[in-house]
C-alpha atoms as a PDB file:
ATOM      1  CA  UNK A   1     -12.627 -51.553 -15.992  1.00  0.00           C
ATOM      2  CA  UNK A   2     -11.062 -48.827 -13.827  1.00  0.00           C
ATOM      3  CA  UNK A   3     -12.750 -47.745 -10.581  1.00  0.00           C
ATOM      4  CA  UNK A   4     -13.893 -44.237 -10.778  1.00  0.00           C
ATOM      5  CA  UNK A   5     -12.216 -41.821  -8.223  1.00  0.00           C
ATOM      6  CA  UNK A   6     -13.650 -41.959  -4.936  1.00  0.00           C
ATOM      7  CA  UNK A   7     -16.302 -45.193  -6.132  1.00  0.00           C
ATOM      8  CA  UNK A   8     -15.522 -48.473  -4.532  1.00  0.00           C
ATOM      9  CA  UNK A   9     -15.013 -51.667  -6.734  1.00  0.00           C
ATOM     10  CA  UNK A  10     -17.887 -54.493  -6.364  1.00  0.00           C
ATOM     11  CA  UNK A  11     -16.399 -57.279  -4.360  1.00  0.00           C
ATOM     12  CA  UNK A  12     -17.520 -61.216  -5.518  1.00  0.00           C
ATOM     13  CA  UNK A  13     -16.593 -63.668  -3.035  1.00  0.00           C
ATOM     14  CA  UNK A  14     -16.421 -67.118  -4.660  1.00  0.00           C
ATOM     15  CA  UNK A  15     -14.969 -70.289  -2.920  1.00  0.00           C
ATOM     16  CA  UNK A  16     -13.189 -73.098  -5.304  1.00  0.00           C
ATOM     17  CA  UNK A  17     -10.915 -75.897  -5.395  1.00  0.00           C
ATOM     18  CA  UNK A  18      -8.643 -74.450  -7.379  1.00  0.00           C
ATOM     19  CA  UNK A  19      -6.515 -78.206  -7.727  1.00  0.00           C
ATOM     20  CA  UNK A  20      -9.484 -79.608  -9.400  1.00  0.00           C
ATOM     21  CA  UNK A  21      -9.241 -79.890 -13.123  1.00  0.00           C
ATOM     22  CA  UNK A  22      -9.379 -76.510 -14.588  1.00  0.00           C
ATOM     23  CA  UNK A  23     -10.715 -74.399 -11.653  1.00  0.00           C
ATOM     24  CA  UNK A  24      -7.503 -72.331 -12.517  1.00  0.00           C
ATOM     25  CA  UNK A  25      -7.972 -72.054 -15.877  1.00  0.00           C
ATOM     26  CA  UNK A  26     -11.863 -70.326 -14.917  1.00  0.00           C
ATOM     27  CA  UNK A  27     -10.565 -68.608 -11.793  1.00  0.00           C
ATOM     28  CA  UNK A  28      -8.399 -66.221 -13.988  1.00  0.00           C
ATOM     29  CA  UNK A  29     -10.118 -66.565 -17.603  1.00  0.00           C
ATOM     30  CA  UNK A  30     -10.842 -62.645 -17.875  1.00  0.00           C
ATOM     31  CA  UNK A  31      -8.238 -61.625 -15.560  1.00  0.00           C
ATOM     32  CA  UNK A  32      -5.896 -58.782 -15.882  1.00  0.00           C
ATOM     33  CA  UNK A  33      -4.228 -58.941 -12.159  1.00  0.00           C
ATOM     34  CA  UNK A  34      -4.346 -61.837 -10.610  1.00  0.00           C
ATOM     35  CA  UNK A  35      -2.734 -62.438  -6.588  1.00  0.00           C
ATOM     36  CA  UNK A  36      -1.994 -65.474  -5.881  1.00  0.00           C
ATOM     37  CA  UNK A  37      -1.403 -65.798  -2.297  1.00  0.00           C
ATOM     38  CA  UNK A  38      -2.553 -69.592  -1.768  1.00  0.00           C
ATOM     39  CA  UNK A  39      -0.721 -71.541   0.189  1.00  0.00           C
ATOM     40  CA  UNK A  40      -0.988 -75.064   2.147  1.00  0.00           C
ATOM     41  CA  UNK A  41      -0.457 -74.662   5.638  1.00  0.00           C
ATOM     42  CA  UNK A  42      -0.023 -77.416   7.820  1.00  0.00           C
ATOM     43  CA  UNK A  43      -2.065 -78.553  10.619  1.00  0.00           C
ATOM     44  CA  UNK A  44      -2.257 -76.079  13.557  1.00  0.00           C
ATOM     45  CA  UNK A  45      -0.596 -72.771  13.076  1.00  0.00           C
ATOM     46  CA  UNK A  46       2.905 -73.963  11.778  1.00  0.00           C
ATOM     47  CA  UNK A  47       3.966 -73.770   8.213  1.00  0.00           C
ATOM     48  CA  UNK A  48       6.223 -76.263   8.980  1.00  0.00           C
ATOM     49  CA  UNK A  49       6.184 -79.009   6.046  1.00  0.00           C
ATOM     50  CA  UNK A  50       7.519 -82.313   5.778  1.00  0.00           C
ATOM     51  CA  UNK A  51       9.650 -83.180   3.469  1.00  0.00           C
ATOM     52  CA  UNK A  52       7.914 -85.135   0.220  1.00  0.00           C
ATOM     53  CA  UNK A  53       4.477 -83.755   1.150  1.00  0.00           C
ATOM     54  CA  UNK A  54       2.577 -84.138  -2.449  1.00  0.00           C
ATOM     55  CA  UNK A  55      -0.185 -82.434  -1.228  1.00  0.00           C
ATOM     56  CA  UNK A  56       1.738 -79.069   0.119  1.00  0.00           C
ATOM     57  CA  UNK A  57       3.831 -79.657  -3.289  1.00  0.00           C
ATOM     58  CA  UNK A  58       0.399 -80.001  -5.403  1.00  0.00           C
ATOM     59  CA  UNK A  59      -0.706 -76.521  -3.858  1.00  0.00           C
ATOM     60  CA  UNK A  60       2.456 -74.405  -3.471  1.00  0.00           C
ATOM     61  CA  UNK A  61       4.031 -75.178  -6.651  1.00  0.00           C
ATOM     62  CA  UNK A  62       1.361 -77.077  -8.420  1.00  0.00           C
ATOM     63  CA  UNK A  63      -1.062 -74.022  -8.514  1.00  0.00           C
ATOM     64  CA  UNK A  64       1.529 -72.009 -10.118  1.00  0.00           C
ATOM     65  CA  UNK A  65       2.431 -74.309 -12.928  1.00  0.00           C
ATOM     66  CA  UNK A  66      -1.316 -74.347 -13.353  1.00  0.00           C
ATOM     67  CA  UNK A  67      -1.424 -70.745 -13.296  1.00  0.00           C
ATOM     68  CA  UNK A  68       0.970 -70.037 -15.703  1.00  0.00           C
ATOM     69  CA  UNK A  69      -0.399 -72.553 -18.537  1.00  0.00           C
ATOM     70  CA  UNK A  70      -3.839 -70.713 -17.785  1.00  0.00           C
ATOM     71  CA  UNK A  71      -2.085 -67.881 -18.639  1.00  0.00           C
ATOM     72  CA  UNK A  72      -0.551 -69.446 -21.626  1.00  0.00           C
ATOM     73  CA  UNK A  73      -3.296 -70.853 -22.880  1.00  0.00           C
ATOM     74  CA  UNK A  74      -5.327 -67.577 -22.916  1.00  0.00           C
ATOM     75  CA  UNK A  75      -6.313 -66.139 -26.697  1.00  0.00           C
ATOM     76  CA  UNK A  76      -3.725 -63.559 -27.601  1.00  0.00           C
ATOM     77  CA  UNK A  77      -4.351 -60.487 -25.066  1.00  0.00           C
ATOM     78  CA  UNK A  78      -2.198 -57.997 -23.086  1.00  0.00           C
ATOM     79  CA  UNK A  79      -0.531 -60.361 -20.701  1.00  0.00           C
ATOM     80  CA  UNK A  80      -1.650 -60.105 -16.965  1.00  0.00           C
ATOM     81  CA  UNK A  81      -0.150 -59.273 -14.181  1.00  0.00           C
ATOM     82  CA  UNK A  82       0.483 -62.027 -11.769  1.00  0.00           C
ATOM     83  CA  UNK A  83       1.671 -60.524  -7.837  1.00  0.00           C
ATOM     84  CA  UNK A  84       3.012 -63.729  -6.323  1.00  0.00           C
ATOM     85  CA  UNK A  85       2.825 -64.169  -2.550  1.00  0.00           C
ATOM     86  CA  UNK A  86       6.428 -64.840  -1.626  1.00  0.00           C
ATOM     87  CA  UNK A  87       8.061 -64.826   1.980  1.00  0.00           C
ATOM     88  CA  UNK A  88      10.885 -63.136   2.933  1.00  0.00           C
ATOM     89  CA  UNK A  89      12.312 -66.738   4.560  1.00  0.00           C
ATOM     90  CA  UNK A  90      12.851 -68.108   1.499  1.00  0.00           C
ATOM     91  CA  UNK A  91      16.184 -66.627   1.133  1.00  0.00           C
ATOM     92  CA  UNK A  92      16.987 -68.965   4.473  1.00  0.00           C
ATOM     93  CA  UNK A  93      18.350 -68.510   7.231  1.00  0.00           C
ATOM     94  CA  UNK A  94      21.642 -66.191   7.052  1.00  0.00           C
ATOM     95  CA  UNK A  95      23.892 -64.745   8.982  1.00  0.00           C
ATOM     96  CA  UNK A  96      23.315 -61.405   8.970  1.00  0.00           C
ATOM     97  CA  UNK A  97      20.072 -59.427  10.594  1.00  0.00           C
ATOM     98  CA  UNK A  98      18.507 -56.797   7.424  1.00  0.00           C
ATOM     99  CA  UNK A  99      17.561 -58.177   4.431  1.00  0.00           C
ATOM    100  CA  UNK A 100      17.427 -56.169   1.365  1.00  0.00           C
ATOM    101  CA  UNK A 101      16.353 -58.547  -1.504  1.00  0.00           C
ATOM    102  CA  UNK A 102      19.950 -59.189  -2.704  1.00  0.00           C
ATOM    103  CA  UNK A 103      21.145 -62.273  -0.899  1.00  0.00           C
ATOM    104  CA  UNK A 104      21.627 -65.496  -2.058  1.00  0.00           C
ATOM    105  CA  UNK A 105      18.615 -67.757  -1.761  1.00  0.00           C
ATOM    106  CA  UNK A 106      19.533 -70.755   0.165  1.00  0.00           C
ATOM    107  CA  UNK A 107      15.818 -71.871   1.618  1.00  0.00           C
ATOM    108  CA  UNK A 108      16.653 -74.384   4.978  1.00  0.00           C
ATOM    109  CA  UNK A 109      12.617 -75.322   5.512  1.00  0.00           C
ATOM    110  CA  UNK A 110      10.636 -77.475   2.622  1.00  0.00           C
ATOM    111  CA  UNK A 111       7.711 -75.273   2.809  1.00  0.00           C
ATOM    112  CA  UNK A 112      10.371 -71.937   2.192  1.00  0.00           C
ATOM    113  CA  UNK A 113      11.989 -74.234  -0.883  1.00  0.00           C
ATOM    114  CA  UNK A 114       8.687 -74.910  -2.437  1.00  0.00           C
ATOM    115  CA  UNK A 115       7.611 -71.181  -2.363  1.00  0.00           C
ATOM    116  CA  UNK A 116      10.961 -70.369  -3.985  1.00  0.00           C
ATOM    117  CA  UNK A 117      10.242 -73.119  -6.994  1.00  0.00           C
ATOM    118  CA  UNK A 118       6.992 -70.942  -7.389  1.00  0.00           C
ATOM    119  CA  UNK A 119       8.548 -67.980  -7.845  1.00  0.00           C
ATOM    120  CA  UNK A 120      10.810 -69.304  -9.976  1.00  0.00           C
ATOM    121  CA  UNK A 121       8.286 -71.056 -12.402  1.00  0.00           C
ATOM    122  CA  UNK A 122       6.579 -67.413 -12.294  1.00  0.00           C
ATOM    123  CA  UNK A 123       9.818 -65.473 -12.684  1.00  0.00           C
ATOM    124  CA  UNK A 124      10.628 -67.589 -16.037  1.00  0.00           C
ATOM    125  CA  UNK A 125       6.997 -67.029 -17.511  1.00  0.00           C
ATOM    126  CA  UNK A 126       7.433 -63.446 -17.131  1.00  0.00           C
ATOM    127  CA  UNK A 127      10.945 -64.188 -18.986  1.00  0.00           C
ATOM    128  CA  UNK A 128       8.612 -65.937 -22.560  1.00  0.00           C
ATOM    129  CA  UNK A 129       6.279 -63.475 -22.328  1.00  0.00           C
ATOM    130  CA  UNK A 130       3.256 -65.493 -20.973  1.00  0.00           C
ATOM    131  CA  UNK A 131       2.270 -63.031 -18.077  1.00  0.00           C
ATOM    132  CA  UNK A 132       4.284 -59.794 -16.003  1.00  0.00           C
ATOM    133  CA  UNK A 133       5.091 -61.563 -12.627  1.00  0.00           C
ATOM    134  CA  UNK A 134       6.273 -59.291  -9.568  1.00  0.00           C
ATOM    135  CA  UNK A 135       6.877 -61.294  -6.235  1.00  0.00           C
ATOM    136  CA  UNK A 136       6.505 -60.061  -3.399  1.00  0.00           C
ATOM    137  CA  UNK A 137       8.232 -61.614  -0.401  1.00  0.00           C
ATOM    138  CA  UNK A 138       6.192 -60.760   2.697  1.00  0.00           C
ATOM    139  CA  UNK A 139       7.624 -60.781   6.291  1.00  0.00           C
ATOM    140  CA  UNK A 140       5.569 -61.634   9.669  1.00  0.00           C
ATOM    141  CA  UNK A 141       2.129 -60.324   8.423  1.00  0.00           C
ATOM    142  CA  UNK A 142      -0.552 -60.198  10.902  1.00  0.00           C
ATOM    143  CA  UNK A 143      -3.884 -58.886  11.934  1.00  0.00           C
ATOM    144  CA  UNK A 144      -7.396 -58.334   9.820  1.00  0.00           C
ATOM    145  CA  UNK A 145      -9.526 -55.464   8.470  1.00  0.00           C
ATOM    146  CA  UNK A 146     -13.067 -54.582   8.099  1.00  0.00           C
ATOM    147  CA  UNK A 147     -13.263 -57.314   5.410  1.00  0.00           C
ATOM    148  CA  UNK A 148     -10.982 -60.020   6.020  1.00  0.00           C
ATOM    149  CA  UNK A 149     -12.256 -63.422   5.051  1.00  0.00           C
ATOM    150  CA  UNK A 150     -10.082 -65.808   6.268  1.00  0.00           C
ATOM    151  CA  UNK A 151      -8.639 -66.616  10.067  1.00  0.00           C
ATOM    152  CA  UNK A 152      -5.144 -64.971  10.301  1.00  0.00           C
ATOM    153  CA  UNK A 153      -2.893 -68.094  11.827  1.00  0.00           C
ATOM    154  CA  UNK A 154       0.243 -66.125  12.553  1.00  0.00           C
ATOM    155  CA  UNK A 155       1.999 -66.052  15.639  1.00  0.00           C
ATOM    156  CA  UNK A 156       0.987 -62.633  16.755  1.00  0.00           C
ATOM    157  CA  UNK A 157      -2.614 -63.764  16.232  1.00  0.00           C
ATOM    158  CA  UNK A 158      -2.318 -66.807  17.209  1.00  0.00           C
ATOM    159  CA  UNK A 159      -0.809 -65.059  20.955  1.00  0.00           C
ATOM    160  CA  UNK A 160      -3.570 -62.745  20.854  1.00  0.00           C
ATOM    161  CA  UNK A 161      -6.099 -65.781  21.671  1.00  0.00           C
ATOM    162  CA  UNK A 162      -4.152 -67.432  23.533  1.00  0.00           C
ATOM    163  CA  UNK A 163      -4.055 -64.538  25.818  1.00  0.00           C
ATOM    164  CA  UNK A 164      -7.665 -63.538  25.674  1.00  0.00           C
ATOM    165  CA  UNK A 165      -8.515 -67.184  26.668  1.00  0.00           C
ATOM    166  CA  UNK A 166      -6.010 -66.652  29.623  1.00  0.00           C
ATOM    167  CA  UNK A 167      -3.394 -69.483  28.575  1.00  0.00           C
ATOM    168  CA  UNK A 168       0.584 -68.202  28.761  1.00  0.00           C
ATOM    169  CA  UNK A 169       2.420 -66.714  25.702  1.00  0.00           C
ATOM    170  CA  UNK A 170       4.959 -68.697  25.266  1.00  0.00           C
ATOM    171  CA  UNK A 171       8.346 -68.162  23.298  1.00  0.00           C
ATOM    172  CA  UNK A 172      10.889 -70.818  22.345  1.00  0.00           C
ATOM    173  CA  UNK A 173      13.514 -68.612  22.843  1.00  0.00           C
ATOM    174  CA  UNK A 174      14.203 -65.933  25.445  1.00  0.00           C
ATOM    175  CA  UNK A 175      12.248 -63.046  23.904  1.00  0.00           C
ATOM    176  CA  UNK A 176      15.202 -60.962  22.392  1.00  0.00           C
ATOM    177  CA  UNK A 177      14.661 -62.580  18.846  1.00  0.00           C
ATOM    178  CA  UNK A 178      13.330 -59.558  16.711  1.00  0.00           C
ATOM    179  CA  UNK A 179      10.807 -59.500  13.488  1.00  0.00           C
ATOM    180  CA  UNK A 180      10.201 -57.314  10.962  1.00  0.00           C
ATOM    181  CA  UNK A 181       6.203 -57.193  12.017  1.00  0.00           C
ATOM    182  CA  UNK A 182       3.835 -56.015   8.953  1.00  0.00           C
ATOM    183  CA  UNK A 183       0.131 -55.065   9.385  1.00  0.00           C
ATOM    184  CA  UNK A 184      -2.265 -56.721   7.262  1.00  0.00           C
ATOM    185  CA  UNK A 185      -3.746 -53.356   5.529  1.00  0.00           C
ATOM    186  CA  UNK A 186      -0.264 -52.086   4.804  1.00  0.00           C
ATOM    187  CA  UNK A 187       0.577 -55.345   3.178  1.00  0.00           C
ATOM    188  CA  UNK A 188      -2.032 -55.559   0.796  1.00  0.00           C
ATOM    189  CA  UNK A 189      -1.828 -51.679   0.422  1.00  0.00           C
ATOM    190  CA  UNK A 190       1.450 -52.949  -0.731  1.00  0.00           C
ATOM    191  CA  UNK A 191       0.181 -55.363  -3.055  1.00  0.00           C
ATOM    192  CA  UNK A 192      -1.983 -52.228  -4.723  1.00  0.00           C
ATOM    193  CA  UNK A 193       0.950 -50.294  -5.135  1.00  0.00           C
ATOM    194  CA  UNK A 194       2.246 -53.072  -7.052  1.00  0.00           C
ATOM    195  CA  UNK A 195      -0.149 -53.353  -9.741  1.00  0.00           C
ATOM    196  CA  UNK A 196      -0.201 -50.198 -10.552  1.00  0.00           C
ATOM    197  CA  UNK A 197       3.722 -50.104 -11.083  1.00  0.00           C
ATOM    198  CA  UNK A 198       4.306 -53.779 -12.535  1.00  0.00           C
ATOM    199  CA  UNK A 199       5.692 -52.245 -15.235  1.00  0.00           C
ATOM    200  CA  UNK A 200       8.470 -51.242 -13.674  1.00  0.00           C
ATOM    201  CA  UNK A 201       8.347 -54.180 -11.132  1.00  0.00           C
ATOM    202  CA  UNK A 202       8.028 -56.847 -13.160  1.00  0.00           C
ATOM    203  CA  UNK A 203      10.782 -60.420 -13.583  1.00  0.00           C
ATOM    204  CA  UNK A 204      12.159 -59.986  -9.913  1.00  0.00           C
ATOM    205  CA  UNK A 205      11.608 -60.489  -6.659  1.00  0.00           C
ATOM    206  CA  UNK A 206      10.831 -57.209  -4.267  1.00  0.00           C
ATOM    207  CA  UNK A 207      10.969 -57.616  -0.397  1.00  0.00           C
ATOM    208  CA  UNK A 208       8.644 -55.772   1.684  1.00  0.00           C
ATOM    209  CA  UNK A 209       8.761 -54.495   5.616  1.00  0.00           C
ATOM    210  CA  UNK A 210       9.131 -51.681   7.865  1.00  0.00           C
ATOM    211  CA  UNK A 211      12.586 -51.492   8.489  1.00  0.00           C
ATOM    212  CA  UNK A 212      12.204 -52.536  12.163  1.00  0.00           C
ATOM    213  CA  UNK A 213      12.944 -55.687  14.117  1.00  0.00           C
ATOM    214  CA  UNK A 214      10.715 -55.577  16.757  1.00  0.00           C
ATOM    215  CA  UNK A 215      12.166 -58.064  20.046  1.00  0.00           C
ATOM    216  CA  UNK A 216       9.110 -60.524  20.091  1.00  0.00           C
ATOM    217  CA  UNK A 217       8.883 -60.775  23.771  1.00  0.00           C
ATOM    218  CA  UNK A 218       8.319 -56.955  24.146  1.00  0.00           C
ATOM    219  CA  UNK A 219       5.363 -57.898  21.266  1.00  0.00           C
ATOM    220  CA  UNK A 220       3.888 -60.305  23.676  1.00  0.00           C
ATOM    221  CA  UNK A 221       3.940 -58.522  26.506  1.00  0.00           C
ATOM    222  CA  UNK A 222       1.868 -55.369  24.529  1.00  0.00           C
ATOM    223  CA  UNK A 223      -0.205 -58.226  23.572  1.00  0.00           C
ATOM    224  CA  UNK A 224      -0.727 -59.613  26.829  1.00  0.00           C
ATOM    225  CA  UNK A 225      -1.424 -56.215  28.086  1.00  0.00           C
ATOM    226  CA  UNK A 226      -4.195 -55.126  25.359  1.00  0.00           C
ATOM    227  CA  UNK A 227      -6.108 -58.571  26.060  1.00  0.00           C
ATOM    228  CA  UNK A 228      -6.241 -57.514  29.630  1.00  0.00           C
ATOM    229  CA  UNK A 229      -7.862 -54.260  29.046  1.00  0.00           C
ATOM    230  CA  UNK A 230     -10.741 -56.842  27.248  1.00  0.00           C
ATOM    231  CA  UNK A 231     -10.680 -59.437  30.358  1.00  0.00           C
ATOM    232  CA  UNK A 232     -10.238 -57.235  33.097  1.00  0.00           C
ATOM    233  CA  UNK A 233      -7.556 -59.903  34.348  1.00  0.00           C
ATOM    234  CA  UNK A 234      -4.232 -59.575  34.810  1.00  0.00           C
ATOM    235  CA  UNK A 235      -2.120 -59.809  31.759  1.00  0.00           C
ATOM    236  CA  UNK A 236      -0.999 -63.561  31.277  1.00  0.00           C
ATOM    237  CA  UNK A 237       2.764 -64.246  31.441  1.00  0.00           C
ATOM    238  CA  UNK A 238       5.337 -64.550  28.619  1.00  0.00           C
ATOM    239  CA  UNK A 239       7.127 -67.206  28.951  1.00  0.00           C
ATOM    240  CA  UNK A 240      10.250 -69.038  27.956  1.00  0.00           C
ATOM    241  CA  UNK A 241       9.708 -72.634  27.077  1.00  0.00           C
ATOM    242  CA  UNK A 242      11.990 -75.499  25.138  1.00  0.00           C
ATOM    243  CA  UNK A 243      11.486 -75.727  21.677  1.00  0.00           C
ATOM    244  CA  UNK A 244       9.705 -78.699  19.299  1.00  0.00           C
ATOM    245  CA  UNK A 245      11.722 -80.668  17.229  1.00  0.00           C
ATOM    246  CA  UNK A 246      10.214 -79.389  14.025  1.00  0.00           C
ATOM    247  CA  UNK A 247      11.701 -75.860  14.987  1.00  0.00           C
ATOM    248  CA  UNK A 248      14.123 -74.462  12.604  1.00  0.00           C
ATOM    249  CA  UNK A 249      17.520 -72.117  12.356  1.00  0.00           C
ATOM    250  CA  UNK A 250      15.686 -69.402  11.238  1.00  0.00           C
ATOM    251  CA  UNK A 251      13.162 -69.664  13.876  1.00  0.00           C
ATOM    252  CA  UNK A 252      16.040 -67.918  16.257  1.00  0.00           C
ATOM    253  CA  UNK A 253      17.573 -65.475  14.039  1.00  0.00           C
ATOM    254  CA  UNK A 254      16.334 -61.786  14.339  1.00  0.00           C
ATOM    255  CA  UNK A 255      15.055 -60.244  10.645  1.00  0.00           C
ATOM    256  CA  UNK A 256      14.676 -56.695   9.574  1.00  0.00           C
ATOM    257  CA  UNK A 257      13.584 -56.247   6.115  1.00  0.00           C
ATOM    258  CA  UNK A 258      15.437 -53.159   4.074  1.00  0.00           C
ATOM    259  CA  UNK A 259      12.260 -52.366   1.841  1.00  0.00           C
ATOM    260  CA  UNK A 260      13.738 -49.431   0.331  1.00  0.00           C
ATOM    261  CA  UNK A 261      13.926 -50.678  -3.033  1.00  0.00           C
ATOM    262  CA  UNK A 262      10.230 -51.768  -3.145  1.00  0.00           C
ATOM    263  CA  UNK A 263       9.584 -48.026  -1.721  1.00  0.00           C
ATOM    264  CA  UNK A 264      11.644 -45.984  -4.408  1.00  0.00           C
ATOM    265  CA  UNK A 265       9.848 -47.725  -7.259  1.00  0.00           C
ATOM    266  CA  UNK A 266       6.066 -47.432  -6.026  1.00  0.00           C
ATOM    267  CA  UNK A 267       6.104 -44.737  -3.368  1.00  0.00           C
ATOM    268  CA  UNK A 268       4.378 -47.398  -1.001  1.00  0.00           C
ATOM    269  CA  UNK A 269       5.530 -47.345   2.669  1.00  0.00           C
ATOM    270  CA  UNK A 270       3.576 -48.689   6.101  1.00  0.00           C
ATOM    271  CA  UNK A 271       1.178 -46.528   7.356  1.00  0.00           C
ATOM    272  CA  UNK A 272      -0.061 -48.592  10.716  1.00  0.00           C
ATOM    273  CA  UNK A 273       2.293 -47.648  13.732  1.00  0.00           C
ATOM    274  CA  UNK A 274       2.824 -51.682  15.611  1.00  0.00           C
ATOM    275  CA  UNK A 275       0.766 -50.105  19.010  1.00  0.00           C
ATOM    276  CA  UNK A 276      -2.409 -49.379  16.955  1.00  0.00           C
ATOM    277  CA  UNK A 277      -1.807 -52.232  14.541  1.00  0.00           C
ATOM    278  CA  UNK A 278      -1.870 -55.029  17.809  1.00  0.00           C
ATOM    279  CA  UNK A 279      -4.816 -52.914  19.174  1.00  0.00           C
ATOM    280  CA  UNK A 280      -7.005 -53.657  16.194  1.00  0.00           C
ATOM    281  CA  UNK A 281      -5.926 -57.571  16.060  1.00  0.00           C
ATOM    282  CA  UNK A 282      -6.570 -58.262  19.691  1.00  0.00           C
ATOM    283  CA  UNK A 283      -9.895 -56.063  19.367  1.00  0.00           C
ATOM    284  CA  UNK A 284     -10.815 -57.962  16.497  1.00  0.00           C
ATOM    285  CA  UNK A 285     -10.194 -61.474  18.324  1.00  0.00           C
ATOM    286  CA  UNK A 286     -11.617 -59.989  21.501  1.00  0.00           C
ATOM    287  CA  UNK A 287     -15.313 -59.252  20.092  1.00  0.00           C
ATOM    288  CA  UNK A 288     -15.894 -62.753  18.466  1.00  0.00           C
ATOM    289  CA  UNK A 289     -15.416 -62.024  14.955  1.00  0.00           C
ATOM    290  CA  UNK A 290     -13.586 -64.602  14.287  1.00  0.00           C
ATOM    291  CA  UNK A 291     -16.291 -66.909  14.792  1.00  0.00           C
ATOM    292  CA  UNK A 292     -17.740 -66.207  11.346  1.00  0.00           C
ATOM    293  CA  UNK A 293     -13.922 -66.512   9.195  1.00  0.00           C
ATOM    294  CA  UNK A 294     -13.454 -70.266   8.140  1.00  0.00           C
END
């Protein structure tokens, strides 16, 4: 049912395993827009995956299979909309610095291949008919709002505590490397805009991003400088260090995301300027309420 003008939508938080036998299949029994942004994330705050992990595989890909045979399963009804939580690495690592949704898709990393056999599985159920699937591949997102429910584990977050707890950013490269940096509220303002024009979005892939590769050591050091103002210490340093062997090509190639096609067909754009968008995340981390997100 639609939400009146100006009413707010009752929220239902519900917490499920959705690879147990058909927990899918009840998850999204009366849905008509489903976003399916799970993902398996290794230990720590890497997304780095090793190659032949079943249970990454059984969550990134799995859960879409199961998904779509949910879906196809369903009584006869207006198909739903499925808004899959892609990334904008999956098209690898290339040699060229804006991205604008057309490139080849040559994925280097497993966890990047698996997401891009997801899509794909979605992508050819919107093709039969069984659902209207819009991907979305999201750059760097980062930070929380009034109502997140879940610890962010990027990197910008992840620098953010490391700073308030007085510990060194550190960089494995020399801090020119630049990312397309994407605020958590405009993101999933992003993923409203894109229900309400699936229509016209639907059986491709979209990317979405500001247009600007920020140089991640000139992130850090605004980072380092906000925690400050909470510690009343110095800022900690940034610093250069060597990088682990799991690190990856694209892990030192600058990305700026062209979102311009996403933008002409919804309207959407960001709304967060980065200065007031790292304010709010190292805020957030700053008075403790992360303790409470699991």
């Amino acid at each position: 049912m639609a939400v009146p003008p100006g009413a707010r939508a009752a929220v239902e938080v519900r917490a499920a395993d959705l690879t147990a036998p058909g927990a899918m299949a009840a998850a999204v029994a009366d849905a008509d827009v489903v976003v399916h942004a799970v993902a398996h994330i290794a230990g720590g705050t890497t997304w780095r995956i090793e190659d032949g992990d079943a249970a990454a595989e059984r969550v990134n890909v799995g859960l879409v299979r199961d998904l779509v045979g949910a879906l196809a399963a369903r009584p006869r009804r207006e198909p739903a909309t499925v808004l899959f939580a892609g990334a904008v690495s999956q098209a690898g690592p290339l040699d060229k610095d804006v991205l604008d949704g057309t490139e080849t898709d040559r994925p280097a990393g497993e966890y990047d291949s698996q997401k891009l056999r997801a899509e794909r599985l979605l992508l050819a159920a919107d093709a039969e008919g069984v659902l209207r699937g819009v991907s979305l591949r999201l750059p760097t997102v980062f930070g929380y709002g009034p109502g997140s429910v879940a610890r962010d584990k990027g990197v910008v977050t992840t620098m953010a505590r490391r700073a308030l707890a007085g510990d060194p950013i550190t960089m494995w490269h020399d801090g020119t490397v630049r990312r397309d940096l994407l605020y958590s509220a405009d993101a999933a303002r992003a993923f409203v805009a894109a229900a309400r024009h699936a229509g016209a979005l639907s059986g491709r892939h979209w990317l979405l991003g500001t247009g600007r590769g920020e140089p991640l050591g000139a992130v850090f050091g605004q980072v380092a400088a906000l925690a400050a103002e909470h510690t009343g210490r110095p800022p900690v340093p940034v610093v250069s260090v060597e990088p682990p062997a799991h690190a990856e090509p694209g892990d030192f190639r600058s990305v700026t995301v062209d979102a311009s096609a996403f933008r002409a067909a919804t309207g959407w754009r960001p709304e967060v300027p980065l200065a007031e968008a790292l304010r709010r995340t190292v805020a957030f981390c700053a008075e403790g309420a992360e303790r409470n997100l699991p």
